[in-house]
C-alpha atoms as a PDB file:
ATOM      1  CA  UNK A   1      -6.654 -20.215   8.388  1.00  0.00           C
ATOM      2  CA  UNK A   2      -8.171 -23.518   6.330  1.00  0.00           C
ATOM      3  CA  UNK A   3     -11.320 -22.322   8.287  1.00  0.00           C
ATOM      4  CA  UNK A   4     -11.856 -19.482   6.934  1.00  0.00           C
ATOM      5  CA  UNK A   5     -14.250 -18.118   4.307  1.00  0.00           C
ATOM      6  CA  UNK A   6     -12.720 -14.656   3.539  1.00  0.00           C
ATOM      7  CA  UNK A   7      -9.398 -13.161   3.649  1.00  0.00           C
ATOM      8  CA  UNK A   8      -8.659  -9.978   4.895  1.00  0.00           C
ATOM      9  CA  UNK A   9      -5.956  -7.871   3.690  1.00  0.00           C
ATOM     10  CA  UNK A  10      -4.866  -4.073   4.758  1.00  0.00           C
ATOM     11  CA  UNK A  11      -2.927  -1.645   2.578  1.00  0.00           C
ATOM     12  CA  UNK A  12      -0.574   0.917   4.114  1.00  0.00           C
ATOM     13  CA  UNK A  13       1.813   3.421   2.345  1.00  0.00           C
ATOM     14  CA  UNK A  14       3.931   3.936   5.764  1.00  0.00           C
ATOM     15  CA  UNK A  15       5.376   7.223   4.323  1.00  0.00           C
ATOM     16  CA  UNK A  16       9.071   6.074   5.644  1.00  0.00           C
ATOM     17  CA  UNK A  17       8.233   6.448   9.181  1.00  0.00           C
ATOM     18  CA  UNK A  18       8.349   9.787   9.043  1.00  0.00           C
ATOM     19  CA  UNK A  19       4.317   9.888   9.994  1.00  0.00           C
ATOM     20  CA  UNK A  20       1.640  12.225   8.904  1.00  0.00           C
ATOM     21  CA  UNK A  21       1.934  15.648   8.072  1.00  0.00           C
ATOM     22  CA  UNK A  22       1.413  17.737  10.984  1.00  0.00           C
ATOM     23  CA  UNK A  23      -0.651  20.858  10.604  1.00  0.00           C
ATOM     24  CA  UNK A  24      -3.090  18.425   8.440  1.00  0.00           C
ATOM     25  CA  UNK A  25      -3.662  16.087  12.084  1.00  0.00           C
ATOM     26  CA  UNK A  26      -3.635  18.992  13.688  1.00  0.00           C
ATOM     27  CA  UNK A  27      -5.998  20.701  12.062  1.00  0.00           C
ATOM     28  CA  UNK A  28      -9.695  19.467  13.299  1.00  0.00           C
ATOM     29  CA  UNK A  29      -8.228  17.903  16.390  1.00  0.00           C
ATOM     30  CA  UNK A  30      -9.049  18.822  20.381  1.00  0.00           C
ATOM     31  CA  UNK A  31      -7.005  20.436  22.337  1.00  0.00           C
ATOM     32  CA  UNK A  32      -6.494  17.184  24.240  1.00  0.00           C
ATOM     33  CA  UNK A  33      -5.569  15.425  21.002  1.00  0.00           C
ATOM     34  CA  UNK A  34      -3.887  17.815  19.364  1.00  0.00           C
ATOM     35  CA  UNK A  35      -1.333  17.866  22.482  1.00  0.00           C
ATOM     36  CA  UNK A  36      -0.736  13.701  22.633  1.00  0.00           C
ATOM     37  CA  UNK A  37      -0.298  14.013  18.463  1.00  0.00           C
ATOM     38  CA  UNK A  38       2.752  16.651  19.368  1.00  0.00           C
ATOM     39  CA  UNK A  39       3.564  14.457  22.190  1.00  0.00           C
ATOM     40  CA  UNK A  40       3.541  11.207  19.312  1.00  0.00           C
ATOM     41  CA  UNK A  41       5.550  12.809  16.745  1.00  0.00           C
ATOM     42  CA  UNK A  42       7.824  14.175  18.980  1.00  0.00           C
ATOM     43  CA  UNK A  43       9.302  10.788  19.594  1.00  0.00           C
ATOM     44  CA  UNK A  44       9.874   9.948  15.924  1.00  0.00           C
ATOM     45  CA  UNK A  45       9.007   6.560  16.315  1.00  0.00           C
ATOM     46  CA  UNK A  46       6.199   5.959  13.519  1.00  0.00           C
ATOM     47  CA  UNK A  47       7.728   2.940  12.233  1.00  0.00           C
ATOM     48  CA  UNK A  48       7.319   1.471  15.883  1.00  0.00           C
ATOM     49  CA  UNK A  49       3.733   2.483  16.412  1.00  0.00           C
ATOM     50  CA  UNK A  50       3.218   1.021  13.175  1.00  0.00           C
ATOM     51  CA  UNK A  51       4.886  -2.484  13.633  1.00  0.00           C
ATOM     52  CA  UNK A  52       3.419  -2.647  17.248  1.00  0.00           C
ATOM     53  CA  UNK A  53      -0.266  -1.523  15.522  1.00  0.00           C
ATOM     54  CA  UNK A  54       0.113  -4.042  12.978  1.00  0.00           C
ATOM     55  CA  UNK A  55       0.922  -7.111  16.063  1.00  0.00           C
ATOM     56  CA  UNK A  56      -2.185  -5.652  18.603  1.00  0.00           C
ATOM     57  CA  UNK A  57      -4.458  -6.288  15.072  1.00  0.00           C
ATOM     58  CA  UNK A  58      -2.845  -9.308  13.889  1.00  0.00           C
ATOM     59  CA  UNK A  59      -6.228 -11.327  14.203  1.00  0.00           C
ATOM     60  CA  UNK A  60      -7.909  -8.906  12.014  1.00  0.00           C
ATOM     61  CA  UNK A  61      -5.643  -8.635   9.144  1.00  0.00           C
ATOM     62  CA  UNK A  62      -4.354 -12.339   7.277  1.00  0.00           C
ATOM     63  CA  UNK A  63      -2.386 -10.242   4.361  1.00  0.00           C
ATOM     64  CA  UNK A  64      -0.640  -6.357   4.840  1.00  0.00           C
ATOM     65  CA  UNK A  65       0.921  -4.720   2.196  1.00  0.00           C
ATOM     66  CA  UNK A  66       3.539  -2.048   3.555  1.00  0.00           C
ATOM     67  CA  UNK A  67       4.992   0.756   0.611  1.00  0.00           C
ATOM     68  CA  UNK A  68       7.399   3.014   1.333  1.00  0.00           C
ATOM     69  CA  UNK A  69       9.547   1.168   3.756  1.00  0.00           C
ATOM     70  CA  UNK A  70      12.836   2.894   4.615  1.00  0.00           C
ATOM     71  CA  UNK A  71      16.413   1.130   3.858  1.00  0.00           C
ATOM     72  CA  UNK A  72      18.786   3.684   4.040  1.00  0.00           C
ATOM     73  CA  UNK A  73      20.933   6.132   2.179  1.00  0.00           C
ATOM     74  CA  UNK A  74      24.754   5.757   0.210  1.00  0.00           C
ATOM     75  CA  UNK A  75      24.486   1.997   0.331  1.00  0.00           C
ATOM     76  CA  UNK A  76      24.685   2.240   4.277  1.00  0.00           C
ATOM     77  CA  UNK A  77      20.827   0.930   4.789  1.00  0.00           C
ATOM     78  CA  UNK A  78      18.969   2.533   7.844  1.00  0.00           C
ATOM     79  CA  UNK A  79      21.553   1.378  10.572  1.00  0.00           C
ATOM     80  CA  UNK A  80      23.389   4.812   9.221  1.00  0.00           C
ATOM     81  CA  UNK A  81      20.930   5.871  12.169  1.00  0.00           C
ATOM     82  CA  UNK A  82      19.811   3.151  14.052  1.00  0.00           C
ATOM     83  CA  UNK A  83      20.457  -0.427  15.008  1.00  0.00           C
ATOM     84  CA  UNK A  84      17.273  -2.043  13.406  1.00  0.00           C
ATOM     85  CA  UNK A  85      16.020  -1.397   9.909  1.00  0.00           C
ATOM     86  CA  UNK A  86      12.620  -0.254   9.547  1.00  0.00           C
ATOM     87  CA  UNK A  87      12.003  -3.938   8.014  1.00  0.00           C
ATOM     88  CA  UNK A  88      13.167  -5.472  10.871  1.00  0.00           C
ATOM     89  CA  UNK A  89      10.511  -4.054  12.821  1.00  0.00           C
ATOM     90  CA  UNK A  90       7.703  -5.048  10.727  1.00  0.00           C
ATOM     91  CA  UNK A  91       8.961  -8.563   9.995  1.00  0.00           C
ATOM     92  CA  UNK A  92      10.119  -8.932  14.144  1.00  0.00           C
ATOM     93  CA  UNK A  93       7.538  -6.827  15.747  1.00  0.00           C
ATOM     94  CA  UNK A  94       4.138  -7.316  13.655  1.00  0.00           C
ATOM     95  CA  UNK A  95       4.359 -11.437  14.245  1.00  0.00           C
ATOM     96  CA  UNK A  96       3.403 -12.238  10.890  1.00  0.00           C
ATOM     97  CA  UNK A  97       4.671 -15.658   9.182  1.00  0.00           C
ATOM     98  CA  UNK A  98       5.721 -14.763   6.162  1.00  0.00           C
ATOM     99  CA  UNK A  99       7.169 -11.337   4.911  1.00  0.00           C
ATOM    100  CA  UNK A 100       8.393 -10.731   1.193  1.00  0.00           C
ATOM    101  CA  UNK A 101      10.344  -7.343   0.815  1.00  0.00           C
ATOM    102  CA  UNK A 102      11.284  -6.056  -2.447  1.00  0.00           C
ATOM    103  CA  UNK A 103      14.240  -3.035  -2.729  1.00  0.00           C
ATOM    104  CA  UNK A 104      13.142  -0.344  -4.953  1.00  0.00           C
ATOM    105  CA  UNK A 105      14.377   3.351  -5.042  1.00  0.00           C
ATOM    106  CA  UNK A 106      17.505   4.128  -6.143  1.00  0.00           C
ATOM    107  CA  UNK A 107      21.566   3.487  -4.987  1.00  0.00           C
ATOM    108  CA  UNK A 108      21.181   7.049  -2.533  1.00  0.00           C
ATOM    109  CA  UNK A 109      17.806   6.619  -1.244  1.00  0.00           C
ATOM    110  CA  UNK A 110      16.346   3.190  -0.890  1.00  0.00           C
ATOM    111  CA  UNK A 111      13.167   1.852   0.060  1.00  0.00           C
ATOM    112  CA  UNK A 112      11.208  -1.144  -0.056  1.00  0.00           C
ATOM    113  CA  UNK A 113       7.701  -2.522  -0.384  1.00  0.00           C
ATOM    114  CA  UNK A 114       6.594  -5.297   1.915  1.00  0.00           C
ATOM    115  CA  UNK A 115       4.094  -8.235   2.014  1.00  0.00           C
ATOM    116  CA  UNK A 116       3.220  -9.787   5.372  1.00  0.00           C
ATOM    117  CA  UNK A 117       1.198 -12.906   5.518  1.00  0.00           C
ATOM    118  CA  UNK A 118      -0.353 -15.220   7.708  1.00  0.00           C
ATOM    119  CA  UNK A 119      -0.939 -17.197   5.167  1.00  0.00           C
ATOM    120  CA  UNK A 120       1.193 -20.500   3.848  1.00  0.00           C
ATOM    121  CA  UNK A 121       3.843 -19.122   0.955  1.00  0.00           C
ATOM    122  CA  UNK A 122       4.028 -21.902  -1.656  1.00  0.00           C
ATOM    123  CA  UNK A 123       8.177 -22.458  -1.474  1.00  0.00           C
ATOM    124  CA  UNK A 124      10.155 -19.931  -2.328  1.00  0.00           C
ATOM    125  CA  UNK A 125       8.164 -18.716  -5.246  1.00  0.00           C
ATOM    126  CA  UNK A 126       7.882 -14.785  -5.829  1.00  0.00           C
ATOM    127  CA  UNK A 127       8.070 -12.206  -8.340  1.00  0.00           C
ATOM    128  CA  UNK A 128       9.846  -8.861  -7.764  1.00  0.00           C
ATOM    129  CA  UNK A 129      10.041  -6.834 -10.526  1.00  0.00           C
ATOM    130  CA  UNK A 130      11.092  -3.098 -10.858  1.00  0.00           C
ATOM    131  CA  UNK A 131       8.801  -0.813 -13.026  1.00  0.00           C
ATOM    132  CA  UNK A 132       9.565   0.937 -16.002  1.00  0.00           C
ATOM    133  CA  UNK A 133      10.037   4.870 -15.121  1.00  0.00           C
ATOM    134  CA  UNK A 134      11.859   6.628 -12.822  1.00  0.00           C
ATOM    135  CA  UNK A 135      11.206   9.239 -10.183  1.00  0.00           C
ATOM    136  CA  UNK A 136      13.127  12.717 -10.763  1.00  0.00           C
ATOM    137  CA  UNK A 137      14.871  10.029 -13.221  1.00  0.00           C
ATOM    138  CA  UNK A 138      16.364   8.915 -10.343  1.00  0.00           C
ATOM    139  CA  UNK A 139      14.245   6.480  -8.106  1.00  0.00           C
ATOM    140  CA  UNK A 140      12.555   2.909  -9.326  1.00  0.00           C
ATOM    141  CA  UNK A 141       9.071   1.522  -8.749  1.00  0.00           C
ATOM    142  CA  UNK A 142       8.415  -2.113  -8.276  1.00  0.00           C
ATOM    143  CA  UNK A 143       5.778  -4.792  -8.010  1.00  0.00           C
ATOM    144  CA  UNK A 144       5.375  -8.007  -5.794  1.00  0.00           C
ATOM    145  CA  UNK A 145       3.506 -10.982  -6.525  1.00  0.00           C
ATOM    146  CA  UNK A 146       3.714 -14.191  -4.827  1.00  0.00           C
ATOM    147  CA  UNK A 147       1.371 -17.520  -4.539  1.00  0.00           C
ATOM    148  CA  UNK A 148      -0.338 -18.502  -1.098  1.00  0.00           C
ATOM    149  CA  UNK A 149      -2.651 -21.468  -0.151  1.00  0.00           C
ATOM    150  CA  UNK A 150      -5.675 -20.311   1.230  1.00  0.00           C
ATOM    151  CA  UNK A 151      -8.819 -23.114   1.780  1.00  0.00           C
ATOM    152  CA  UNK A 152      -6.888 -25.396  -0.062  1.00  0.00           C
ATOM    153  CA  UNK A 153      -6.512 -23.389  -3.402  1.00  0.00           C
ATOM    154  CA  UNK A 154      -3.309 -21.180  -4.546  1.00  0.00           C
ATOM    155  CA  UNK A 155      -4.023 -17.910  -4.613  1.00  0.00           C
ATOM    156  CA  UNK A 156      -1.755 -14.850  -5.732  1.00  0.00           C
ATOM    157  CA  UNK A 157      -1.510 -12.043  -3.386  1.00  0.00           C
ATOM    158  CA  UNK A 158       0.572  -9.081  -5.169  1.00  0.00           C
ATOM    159  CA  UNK A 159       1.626  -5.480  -3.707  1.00  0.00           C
ATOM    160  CA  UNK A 160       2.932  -2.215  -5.591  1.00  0.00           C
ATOM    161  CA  UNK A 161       3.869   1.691  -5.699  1.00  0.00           C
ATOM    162  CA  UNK A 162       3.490   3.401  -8.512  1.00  0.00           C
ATOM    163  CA  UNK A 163       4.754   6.433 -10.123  1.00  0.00           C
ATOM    164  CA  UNK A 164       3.353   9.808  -7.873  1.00  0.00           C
ATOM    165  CA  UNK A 165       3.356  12.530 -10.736  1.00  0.00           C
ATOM    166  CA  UNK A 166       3.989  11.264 -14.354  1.00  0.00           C
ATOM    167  CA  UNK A 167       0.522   9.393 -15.290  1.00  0.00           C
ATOM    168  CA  UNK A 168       2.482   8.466 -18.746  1.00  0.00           C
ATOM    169  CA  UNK A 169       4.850   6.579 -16.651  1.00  0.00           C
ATOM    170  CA  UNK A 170       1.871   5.376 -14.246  1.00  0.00           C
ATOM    171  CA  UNK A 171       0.600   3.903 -17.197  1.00  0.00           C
ATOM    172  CA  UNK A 172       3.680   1.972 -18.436  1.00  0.00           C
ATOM    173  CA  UNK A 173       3.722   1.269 -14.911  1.00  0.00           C
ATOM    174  CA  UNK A 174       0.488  -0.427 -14.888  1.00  0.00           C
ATOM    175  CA  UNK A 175       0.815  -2.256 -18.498  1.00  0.00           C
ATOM    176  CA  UNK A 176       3.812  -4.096 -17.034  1.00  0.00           C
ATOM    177  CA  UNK A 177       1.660  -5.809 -14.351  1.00  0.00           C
ATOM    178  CA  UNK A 178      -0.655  -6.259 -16.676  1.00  0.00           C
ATOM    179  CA  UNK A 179       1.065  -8.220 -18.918  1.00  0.00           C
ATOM    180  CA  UNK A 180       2.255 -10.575 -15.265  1.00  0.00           C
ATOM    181  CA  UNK A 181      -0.542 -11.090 -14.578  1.00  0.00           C
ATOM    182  CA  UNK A 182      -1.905 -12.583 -17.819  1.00  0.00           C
ATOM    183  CA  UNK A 183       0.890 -14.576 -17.823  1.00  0.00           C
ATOM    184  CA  UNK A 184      -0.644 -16.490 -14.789  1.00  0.00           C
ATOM    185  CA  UNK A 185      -3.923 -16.825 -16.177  1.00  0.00           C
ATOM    186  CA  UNK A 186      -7.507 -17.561 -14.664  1.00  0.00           C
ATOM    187  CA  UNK A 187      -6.334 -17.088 -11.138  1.00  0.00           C
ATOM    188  CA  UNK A 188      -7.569 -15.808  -7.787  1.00  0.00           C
ATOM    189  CA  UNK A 189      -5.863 -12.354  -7.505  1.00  0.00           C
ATOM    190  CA  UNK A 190      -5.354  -9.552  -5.075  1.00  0.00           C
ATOM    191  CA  UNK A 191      -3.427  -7.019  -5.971  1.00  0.00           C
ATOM    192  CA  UNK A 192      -2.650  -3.972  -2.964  1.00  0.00           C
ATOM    193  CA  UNK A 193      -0.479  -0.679  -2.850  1.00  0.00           C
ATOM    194  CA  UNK A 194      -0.125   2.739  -3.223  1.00  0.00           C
ATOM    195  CA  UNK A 195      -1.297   4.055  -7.121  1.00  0.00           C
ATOM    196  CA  UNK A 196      -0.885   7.269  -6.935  1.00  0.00           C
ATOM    197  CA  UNK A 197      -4.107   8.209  -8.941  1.00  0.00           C
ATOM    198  CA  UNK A 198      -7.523   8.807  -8.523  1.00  0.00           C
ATOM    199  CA  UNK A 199     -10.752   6.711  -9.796  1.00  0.00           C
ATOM    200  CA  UNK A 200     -12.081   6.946 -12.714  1.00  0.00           C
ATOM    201  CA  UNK A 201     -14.665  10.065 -12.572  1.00  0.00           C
ATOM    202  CA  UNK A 202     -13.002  11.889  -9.554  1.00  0.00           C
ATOM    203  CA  UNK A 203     -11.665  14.714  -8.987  1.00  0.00           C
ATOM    204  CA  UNK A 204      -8.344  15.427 -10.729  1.00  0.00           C
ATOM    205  CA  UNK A 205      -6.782  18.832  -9.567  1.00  0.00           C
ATOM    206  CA  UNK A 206      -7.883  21.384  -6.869  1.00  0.00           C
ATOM    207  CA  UNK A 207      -6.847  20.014  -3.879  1.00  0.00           C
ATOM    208  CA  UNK A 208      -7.226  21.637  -0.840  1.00  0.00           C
ATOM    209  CA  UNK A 209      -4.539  19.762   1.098  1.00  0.00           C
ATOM    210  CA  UNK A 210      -1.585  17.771   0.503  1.00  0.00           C
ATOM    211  CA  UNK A 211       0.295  17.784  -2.732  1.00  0.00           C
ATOM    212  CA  UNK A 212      -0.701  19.949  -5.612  1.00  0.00           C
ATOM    213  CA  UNK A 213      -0.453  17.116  -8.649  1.00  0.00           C
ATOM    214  CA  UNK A 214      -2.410  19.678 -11.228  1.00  0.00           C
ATOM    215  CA  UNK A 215      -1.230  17.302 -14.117  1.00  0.00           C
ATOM    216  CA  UNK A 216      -0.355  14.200 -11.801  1.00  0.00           C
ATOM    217  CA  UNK A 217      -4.000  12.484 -12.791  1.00  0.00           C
ATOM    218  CA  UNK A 218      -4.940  14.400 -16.115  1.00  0.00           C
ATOM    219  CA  UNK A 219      -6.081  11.367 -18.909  1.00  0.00           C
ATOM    220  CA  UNK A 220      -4.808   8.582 -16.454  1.00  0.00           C
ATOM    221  CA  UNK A 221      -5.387   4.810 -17.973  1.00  0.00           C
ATOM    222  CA  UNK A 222      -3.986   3.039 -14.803  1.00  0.00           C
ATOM    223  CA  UNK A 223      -7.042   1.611 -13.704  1.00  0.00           C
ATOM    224  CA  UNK A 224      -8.123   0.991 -17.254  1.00  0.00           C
ATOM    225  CA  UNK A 225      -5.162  -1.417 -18.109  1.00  0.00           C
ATOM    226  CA  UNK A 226      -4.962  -3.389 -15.087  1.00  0.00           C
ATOM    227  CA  UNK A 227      -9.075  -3.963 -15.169  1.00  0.00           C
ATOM    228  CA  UNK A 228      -8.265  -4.913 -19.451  1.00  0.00           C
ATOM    229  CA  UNK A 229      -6.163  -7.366 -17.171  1.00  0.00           C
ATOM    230  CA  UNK A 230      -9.004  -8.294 -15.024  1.00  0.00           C
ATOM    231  CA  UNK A 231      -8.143  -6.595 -11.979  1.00  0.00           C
ATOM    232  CA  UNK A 232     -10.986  -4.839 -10.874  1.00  0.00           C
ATOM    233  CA  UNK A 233     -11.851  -1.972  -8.032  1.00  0.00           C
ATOM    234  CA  UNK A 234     -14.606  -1.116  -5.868  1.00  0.00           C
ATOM    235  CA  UNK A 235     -16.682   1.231  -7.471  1.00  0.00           C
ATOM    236  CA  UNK A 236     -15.381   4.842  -5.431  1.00  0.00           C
ATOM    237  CA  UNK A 237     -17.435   7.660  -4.915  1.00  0.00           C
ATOM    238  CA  UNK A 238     -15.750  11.001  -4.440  1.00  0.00           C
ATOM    239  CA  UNK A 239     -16.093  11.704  -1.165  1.00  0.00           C
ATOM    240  CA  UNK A 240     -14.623  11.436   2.543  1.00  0.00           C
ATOM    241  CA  UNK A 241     -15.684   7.961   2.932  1.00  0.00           C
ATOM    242  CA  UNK A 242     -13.343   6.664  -0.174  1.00  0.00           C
ATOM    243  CA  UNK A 243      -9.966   9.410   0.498  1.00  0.00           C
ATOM    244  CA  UNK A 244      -7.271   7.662   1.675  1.00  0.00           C
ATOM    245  CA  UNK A 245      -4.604  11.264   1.643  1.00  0.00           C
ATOM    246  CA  UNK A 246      -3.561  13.270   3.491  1.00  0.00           C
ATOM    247  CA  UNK A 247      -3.946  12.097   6.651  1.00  0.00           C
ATOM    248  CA  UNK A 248      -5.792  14.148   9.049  1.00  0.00           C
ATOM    249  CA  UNK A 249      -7.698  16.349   5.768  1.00  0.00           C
ATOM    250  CA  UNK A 250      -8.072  14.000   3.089  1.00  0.00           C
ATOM    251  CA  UNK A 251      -9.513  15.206  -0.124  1.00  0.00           C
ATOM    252  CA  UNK A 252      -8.467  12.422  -2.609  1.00  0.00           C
ATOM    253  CA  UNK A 253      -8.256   8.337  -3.518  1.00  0.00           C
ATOM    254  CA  UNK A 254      -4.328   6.718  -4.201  1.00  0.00           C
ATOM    255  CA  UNK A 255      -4.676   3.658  -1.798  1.00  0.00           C
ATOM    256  CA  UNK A 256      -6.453   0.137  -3.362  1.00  0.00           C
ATOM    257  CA  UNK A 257      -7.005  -3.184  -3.373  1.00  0.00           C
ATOM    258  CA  UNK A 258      -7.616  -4.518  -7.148  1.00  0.00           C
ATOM    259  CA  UNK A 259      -9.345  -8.121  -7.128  1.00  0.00           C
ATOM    260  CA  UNK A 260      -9.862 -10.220  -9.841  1.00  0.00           C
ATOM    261  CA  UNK A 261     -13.563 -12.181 -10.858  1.00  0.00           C
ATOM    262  CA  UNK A 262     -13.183 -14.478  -8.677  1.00  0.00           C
ATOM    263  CA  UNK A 263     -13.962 -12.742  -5.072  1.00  0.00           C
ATOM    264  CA  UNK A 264     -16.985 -11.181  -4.125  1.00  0.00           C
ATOM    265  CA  UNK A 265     -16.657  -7.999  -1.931  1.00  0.00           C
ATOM    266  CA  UNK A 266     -17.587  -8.596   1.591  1.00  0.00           C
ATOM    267  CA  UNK A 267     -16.008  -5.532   3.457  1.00  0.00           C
ATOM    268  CA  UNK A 268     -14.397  -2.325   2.049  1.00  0.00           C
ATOM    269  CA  UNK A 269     -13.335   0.322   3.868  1.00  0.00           C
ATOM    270  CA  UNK A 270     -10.996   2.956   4.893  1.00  0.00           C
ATOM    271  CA  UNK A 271      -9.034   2.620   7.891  1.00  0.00           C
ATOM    272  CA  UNK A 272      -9.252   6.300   9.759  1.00  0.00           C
ATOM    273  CA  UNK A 273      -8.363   5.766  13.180  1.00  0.00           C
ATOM    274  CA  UNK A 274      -4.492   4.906  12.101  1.00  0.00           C
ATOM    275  CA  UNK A 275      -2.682   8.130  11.211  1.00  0.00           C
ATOM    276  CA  UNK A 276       0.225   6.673  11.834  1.00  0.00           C
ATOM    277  CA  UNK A 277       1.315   8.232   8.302  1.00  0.00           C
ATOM    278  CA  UNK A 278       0.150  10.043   5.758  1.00  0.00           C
ATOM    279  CA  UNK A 279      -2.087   8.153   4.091  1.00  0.00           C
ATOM    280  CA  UNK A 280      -4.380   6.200   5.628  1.00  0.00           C
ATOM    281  CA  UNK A 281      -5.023   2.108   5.089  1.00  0.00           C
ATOM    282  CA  UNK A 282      -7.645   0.588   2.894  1.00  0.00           C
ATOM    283  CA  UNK A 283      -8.866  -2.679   4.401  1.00  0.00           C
ATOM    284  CA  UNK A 284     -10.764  -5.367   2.399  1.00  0.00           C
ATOM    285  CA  UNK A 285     -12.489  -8.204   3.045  1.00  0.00           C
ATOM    286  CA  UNK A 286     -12.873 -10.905   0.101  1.00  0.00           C
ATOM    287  CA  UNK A 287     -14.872 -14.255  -0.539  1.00  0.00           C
ATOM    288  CA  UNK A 288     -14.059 -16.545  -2.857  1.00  0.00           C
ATOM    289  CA  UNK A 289     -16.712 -17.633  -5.343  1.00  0.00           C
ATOM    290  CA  UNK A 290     -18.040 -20.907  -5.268  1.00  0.00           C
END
């Protein structure tokens, strides 16, 4: 790793393991592929296919952030019904040498978000924090941000979910990471995750496919704040090449990775050939500035 110039991080809201919808996959596929995606989901084992993904690509990908992560219901965690938790696989199966995993969701339903690195963690230094905002007043968001040497310098790598329908709450959302991440000042910064709104001058409502949201992205600051922050995103066009959901007929953007001044953009992209879930990944490449 003290070799390399760029860093290369991946995204992936992994939906619980519950995969992508089905009709959506379904939908523009052969007749060949259509029968080894029914043959796939049949087996209900997303959350493998995803850890195993994640190790056959490990030399492609230094940093993953994972949303969504399963942990169980009624305080039992996911061994209610099965041996392994879902983090187990990613932090057994994917290889990676550091994973940070940060319980959000509420007593009933949990879930986590989780950052895998191949990079060295500095100690045992790490932020979790949950979110203002609750989901059906119910469920919490959260944030992680954490320090990592990379080419000699401390960087800070963060990962998030944020609110999917209230865009007041988004917001709220998005001025407390904000105000983190001016706390650490004039740093390198990537920050990963699911947002759960669109760019600035995209579409808002109309969707073809996947969730209504008619109000979910009306007068939405989110990307505002955290650039007022100086976390900054790839300028996205609205089309295919920039929709991250749903999986298999995507019409919209939720999935980013927000960088601060000091990277330049070498590679940006969106990942379709997983559809592992229902979102797809957003890989990105970045170069630190001289």
């Amino acid at each position: 790793m003290s070799e390399r110039q760029t860093i290369r991080c991946i995204t992936i809201n992994t939906h619980r393991g519950r995969g992508p919808k089905l009709s959506y996959l379904l939908a523009q596929a052969s007749l060949d592929e259509a029968e080894r995606i029914e043959l796939l989901h049949d087996t209900r084992a997303y959350t493998y296919y995803i850890a195993e993904w994640l190790n056959q690509n490990r030399d492609k990908y230094d940093v993953v952030g994972l949303q969504e992560v399963f942990n169980g219901i009624l305080g039992f965690g996911d061994r209610l019904f099965r041996k392994y938790r879902q983090r187990d696989h990613y932090r057994l199966i994917a290889g990676y040498r550091s994973v940070i995993a940060h319980g959000v969701g509420f007593t009933a339903f949990r879930y986590e978000n989780l950052l895998l690195s191949q990079l060295q963690k500095i100690g045992q230094t790490q932020i979790n924090y949950l979110l203002p905002g609750r989901v059906a007043f119910l469920a919490a968001c959260g944030f992680t941000l954490a320090p990592f040497i990379f080419n000699g310098q401390v960087i800070w790598i963060g990962n998030t979910h944020l609110h999917p329908f209230n865009p007041n709450d988004r917001q709220d959302q998005a001025r407390s990471i904000a105000a983190e991440v001016r706390k650490h000042g004039d740093v390198p910064m990537l920050f990963m995750g699911d947002f759960n709104t669109v760019p600035p001058n995209c579409r808002k409502s109309g969707f073809p496919a996947g969730d209504n949201d008619v109000n979910s992205y009306k007068d939405d600051r989110t990307f505002e704040i955290l650039a007022e922050a100086g976390l900054y995103m790839l300028k996205h066009e609205d089309n295919e090449n920039f929709y991250t959901y749903p999986t298999g007929l995507p019409n919209r953007t939720l999935d980013y990775i927000l960088f601060s001044h000091h990277w330049e953009v070498e590679r940006y992209e969106v990942v379709k050939t997983f559809t592992f879930s229902d979102h797809y990944p957003v890989f990105g490449e970045f170069r630190l500035k001289d």
